[in-house]
N, C-alpha and C. Protein backbone atom coordinates (compact mmCIF):
# COMPACT_ATOMS: atom_id res chain seq x y z
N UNK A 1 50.05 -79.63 3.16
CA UNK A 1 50.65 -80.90 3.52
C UNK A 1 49.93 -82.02 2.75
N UNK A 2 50.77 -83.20 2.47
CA UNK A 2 50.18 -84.08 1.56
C UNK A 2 49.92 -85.44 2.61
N UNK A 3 48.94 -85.84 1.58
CA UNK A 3 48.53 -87.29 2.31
C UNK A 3 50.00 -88.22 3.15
N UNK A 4 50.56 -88.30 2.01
CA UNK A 4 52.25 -88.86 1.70
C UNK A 4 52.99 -88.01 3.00
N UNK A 5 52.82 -86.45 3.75
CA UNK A 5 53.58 -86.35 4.61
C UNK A 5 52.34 -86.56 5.90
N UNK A 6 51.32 -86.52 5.68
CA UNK A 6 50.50 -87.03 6.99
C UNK A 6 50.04 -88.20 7.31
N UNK A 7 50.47 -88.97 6.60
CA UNK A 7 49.81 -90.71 6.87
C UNK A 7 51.03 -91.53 5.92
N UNK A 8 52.30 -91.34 6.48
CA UNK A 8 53.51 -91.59 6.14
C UNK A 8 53.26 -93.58 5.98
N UNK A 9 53.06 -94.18 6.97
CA UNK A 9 52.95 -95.77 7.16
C UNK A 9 51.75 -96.21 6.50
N UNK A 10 50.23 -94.97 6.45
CA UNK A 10 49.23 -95.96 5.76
C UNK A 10 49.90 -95.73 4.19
N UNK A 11 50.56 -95.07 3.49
CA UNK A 11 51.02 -94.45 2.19
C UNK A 11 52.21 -95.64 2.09
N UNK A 12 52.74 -95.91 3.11
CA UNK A 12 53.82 -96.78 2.49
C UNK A 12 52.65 -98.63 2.55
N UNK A 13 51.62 -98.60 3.37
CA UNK A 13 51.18 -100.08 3.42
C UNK A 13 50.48 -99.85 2.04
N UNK A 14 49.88 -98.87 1.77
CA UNK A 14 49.19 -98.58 0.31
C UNK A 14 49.68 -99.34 -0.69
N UNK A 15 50.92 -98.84 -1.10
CA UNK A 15 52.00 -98.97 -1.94
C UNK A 15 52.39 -100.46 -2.11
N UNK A 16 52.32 -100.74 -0.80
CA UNK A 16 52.75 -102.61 -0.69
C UNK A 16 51.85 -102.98 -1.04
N UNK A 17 50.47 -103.18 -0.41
CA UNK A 17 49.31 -103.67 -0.73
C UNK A 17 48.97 -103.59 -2.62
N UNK A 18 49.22 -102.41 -3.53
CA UNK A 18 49.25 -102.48 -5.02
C UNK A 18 50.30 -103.10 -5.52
N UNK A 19 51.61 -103.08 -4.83
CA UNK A 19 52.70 -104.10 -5.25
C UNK A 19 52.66 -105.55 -5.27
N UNK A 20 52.11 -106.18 -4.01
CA UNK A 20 51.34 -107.22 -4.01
C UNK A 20 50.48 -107.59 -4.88
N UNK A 21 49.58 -106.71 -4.90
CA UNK A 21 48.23 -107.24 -6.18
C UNK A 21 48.88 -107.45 -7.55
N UNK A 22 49.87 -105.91 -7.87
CA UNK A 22 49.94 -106.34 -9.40
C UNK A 22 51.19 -107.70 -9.55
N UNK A 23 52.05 -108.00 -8.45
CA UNK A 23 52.87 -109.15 -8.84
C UNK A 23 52.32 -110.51 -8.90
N UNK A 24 51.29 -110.56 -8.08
CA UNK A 24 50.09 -111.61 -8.28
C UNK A 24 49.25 -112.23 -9.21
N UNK A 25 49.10 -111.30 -10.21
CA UNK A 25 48.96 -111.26 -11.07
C UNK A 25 49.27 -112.38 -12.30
N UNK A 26 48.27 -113.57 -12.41
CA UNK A 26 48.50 -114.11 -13.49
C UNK A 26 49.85 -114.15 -14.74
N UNK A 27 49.44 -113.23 -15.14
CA UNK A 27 50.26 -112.48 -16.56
C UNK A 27 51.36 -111.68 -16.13
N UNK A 28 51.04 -111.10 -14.85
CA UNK A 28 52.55 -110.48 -14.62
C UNK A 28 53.83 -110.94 -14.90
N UNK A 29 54.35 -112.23 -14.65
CA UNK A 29 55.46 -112.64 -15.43
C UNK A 29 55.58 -112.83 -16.55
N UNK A 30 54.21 -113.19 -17.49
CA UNK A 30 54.34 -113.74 -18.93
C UNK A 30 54.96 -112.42 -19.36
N UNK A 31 54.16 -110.92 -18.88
CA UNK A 31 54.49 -110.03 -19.58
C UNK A 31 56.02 -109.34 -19.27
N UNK A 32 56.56 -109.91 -17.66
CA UNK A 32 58.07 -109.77 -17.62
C UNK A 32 59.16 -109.81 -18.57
N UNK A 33 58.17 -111.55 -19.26
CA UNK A 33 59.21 -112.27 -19.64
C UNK A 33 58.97 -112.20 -21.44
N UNK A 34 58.07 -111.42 -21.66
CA UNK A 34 58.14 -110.95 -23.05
C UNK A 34 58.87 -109.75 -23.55
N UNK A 35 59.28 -108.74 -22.20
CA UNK A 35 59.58 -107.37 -22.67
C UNK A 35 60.46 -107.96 -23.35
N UNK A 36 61.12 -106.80 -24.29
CA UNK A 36 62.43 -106.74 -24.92
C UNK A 36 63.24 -106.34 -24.19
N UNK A 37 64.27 -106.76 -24.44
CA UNK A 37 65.42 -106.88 -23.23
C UNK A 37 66.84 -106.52 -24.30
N UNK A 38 67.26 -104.97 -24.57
CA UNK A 38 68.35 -104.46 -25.41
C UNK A 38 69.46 -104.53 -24.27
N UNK A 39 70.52 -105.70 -24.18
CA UNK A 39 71.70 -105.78 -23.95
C UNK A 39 72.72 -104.62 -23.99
N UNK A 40 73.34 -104.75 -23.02
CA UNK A 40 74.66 -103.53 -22.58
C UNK A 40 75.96 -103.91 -23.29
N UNK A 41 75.81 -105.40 -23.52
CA UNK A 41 76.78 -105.91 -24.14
C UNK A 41 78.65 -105.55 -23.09
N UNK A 42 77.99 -105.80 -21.77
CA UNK A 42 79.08 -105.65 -21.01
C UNK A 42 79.27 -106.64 -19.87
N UNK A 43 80.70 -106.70 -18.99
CA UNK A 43 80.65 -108.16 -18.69
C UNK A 43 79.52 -108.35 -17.62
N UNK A 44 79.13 -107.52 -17.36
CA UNK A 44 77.89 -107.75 -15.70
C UNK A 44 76.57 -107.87 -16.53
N UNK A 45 76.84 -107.65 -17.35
CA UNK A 45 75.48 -107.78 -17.70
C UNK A 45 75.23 -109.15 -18.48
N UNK A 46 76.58 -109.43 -18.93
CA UNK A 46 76.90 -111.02 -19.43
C UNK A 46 76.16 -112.09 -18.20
N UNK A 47 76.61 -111.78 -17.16
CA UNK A 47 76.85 -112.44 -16.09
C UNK A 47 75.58 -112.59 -15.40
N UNK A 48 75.33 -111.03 -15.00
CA UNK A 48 73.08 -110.93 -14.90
C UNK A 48 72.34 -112.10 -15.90
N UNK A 49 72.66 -112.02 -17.10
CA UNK A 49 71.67 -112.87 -18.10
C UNK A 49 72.14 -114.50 -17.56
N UNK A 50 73.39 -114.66 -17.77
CA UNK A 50 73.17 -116.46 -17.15
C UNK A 50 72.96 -116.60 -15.70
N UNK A 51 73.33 -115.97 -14.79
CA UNK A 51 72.79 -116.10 -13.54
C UNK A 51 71.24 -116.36 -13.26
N UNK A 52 70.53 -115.56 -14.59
CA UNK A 52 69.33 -116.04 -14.36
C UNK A 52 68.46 -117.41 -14.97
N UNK A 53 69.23 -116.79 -16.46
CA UNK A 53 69.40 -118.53 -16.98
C UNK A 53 69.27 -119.41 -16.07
N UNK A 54 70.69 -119.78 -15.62
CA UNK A 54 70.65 -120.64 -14.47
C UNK A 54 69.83 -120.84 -13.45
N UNK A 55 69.42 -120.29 -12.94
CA UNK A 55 68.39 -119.90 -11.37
C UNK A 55 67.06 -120.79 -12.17
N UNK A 56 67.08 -120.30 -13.63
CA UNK A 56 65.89 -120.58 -14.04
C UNK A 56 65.82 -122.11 -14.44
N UNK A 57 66.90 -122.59 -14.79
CA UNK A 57 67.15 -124.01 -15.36
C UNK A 57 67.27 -125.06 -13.97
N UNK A 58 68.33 -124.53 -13.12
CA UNK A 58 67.98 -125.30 -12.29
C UNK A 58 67.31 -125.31 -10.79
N UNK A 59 65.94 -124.38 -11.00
CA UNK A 59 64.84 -123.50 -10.16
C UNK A 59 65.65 -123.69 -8.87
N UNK A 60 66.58 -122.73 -8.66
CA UNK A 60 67.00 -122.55 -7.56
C UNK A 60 66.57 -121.57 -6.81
N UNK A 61 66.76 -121.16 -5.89
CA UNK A 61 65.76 -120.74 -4.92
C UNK A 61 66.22 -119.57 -4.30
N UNK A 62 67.48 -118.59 -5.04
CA UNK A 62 68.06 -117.57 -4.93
C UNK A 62 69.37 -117.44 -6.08
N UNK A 63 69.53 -116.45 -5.87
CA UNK A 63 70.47 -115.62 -6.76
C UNK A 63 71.49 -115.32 -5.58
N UNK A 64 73.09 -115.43 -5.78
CA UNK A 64 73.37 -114.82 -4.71
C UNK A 64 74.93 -113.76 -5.16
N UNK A 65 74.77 -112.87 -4.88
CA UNK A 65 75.96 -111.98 -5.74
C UNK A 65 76.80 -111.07 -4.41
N UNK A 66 78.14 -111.61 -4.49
CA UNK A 66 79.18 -110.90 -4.14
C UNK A 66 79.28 -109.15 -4.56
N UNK A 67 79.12 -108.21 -3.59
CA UNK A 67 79.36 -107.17 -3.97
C UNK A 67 79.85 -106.13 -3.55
N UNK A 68 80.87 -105.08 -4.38
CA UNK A 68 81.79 -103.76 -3.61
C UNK A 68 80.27 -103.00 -3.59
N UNK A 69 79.99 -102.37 -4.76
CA UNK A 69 79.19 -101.39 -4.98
C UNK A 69 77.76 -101.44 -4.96
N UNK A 70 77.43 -102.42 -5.46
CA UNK A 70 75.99 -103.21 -5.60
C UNK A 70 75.84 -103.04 -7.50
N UNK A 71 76.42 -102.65 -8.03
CA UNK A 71 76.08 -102.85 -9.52
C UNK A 71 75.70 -104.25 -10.37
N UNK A 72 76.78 -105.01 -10.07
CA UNK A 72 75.96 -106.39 -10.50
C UNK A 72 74.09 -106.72 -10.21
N UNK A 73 74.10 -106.39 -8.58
CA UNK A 73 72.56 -106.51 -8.04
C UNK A 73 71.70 -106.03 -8.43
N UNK A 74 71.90 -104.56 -8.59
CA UNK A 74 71.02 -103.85 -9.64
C UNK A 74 70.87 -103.97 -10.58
N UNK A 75 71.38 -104.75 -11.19
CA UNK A 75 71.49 -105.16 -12.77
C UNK A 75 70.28 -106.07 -12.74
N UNK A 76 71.06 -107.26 -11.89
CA UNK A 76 70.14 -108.63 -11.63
C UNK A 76 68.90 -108.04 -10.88
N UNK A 77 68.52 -107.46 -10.26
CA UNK A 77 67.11 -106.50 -9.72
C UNK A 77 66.11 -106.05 -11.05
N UNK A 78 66.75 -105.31 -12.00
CA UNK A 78 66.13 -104.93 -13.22
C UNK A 78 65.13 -105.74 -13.93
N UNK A 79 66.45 -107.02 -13.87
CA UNK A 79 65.34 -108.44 -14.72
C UNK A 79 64.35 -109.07 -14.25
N UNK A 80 64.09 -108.72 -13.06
CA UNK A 80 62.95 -109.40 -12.18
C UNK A 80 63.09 -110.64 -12.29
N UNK A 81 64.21 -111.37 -12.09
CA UNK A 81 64.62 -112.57 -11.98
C UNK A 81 63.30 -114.03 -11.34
N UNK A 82 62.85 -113.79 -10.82
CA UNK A 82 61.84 -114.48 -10.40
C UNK A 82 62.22 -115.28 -8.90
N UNK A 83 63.31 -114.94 -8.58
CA UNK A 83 63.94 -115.92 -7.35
C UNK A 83 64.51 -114.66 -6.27
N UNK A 84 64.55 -114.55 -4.93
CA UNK A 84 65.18 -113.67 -4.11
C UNK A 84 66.72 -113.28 -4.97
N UNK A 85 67.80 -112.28 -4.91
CA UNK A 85 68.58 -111.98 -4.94
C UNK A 85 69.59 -112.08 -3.48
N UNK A 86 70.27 -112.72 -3.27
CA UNK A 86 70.93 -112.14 -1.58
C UNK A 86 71.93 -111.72 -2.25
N UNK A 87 72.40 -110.67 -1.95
CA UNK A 87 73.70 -109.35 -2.17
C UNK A 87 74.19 -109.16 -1.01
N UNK A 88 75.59 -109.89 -0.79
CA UNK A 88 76.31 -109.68 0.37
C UNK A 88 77.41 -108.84 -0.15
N UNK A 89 78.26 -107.80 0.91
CA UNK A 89 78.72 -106.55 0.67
C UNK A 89 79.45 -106.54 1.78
N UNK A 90 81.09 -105.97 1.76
CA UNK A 90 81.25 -105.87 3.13
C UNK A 90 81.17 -104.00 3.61
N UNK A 91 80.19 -103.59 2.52
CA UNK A 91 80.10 -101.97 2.71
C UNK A 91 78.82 -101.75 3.11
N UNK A 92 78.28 -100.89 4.49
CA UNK A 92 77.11 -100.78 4.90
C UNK A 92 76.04 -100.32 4.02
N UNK A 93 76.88 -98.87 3.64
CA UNK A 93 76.43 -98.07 3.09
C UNK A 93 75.52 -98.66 1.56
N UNK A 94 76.60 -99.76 0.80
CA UNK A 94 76.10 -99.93 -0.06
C UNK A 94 75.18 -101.18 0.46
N UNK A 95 75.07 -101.90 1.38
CA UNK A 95 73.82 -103.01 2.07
C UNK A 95 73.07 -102.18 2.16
N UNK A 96 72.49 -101.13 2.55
CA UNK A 96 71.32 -100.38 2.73
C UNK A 96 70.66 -99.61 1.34
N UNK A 97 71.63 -99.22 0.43
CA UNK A 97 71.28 -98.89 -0.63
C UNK A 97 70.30 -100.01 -1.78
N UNK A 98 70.97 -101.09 -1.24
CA UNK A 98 70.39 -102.52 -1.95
C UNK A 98 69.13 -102.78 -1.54
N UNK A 99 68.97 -102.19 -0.38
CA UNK A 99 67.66 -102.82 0.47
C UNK A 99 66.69 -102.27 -0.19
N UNK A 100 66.68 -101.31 -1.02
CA UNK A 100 66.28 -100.35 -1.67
C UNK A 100 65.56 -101.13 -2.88
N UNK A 101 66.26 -101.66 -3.72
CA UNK A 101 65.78 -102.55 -4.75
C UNK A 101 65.20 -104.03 -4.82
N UNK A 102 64.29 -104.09 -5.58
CA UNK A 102 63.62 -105.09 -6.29
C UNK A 102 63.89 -106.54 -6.02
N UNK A 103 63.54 -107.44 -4.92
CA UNK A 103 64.15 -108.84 -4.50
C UNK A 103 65.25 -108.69 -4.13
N UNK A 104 65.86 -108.02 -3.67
CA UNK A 104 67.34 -107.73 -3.29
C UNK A 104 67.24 -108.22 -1.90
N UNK A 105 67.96 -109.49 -1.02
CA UNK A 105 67.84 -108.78 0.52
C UNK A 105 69.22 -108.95 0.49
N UNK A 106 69.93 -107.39 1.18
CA UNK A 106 71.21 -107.14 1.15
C UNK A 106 71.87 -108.03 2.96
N UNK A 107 72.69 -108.22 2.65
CA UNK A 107 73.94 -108.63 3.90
C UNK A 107 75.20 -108.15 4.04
N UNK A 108 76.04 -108.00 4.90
CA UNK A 108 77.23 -107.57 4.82
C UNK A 108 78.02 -108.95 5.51
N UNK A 109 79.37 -108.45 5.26
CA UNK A 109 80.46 -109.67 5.75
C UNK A 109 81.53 -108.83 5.93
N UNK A 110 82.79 -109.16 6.76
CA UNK A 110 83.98 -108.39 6.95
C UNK A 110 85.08 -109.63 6.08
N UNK A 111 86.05 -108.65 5.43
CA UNK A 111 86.88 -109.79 5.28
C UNK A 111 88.08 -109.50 6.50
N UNK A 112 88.97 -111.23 6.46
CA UNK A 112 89.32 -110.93 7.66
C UNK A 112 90.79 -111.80 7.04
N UNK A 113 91.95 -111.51 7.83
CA UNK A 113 93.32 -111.82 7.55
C UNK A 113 93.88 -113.01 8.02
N UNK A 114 94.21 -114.23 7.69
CA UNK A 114 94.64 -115.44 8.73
C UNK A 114 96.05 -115.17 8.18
N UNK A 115 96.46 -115.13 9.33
CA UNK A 115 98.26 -115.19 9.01
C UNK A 115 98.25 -116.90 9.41
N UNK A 116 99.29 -117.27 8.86
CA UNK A 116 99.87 -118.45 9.24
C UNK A 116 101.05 -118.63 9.59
């Protein structure tokens, strides 16, 4: 049996606690924001790059993306955008999958029918 299946919560505070340190990190963004970044050259990914643009120009204080699947989010998750992501979804399945990634905090919504 491994550490990882016998000390399940100190292994996951571990993990946070080094996630913490290295995002803290001085240079951690300089070096975000130097990687090379090879384009998909597709429309979400069009859309990921000025969304952050933007966020970044006019330091707004989230990202917020409409989503079926969560693909846009994950996209925008990748870049380490520097601002929360909120990813609202009216699919559970895919809100929990989001919760999963990188500044993401996922939400759901129902859509709903007004007759008139």
């Amino acid at each position: 049996m491994t550490n990882l299946e016998q000390f399940p919560e100190e292994s996951v505070a571990m993990q946070q606690r080094i996630i913490n340190r290295v995002e803290s990190d001085i240079h951690y963004r300089t070096i975000l924001d130097q990687m090379t970044f090879v384009p998909s050259n597709s429309p979400t990914e069009a859309i990921v790059i000025a969304a952050r643009q933007i966020a970044k120009t006019v330091k707004a204080k989230a990202i917020v993306s409409f989503s079926l699947r969560g693909s846009t989010c994950l996209q925008a998750s990748k870049g380490r955008p520097g601002v929360p992501i909120l990813a609202i979804s009216p699919f559970a399945e895919t809100a929990r999958q989001l919760s999963l990634s990188w500044g993401v905090y996922p939400g759901m919504f129902t859509f709903t029918s007004k007759k008139n």
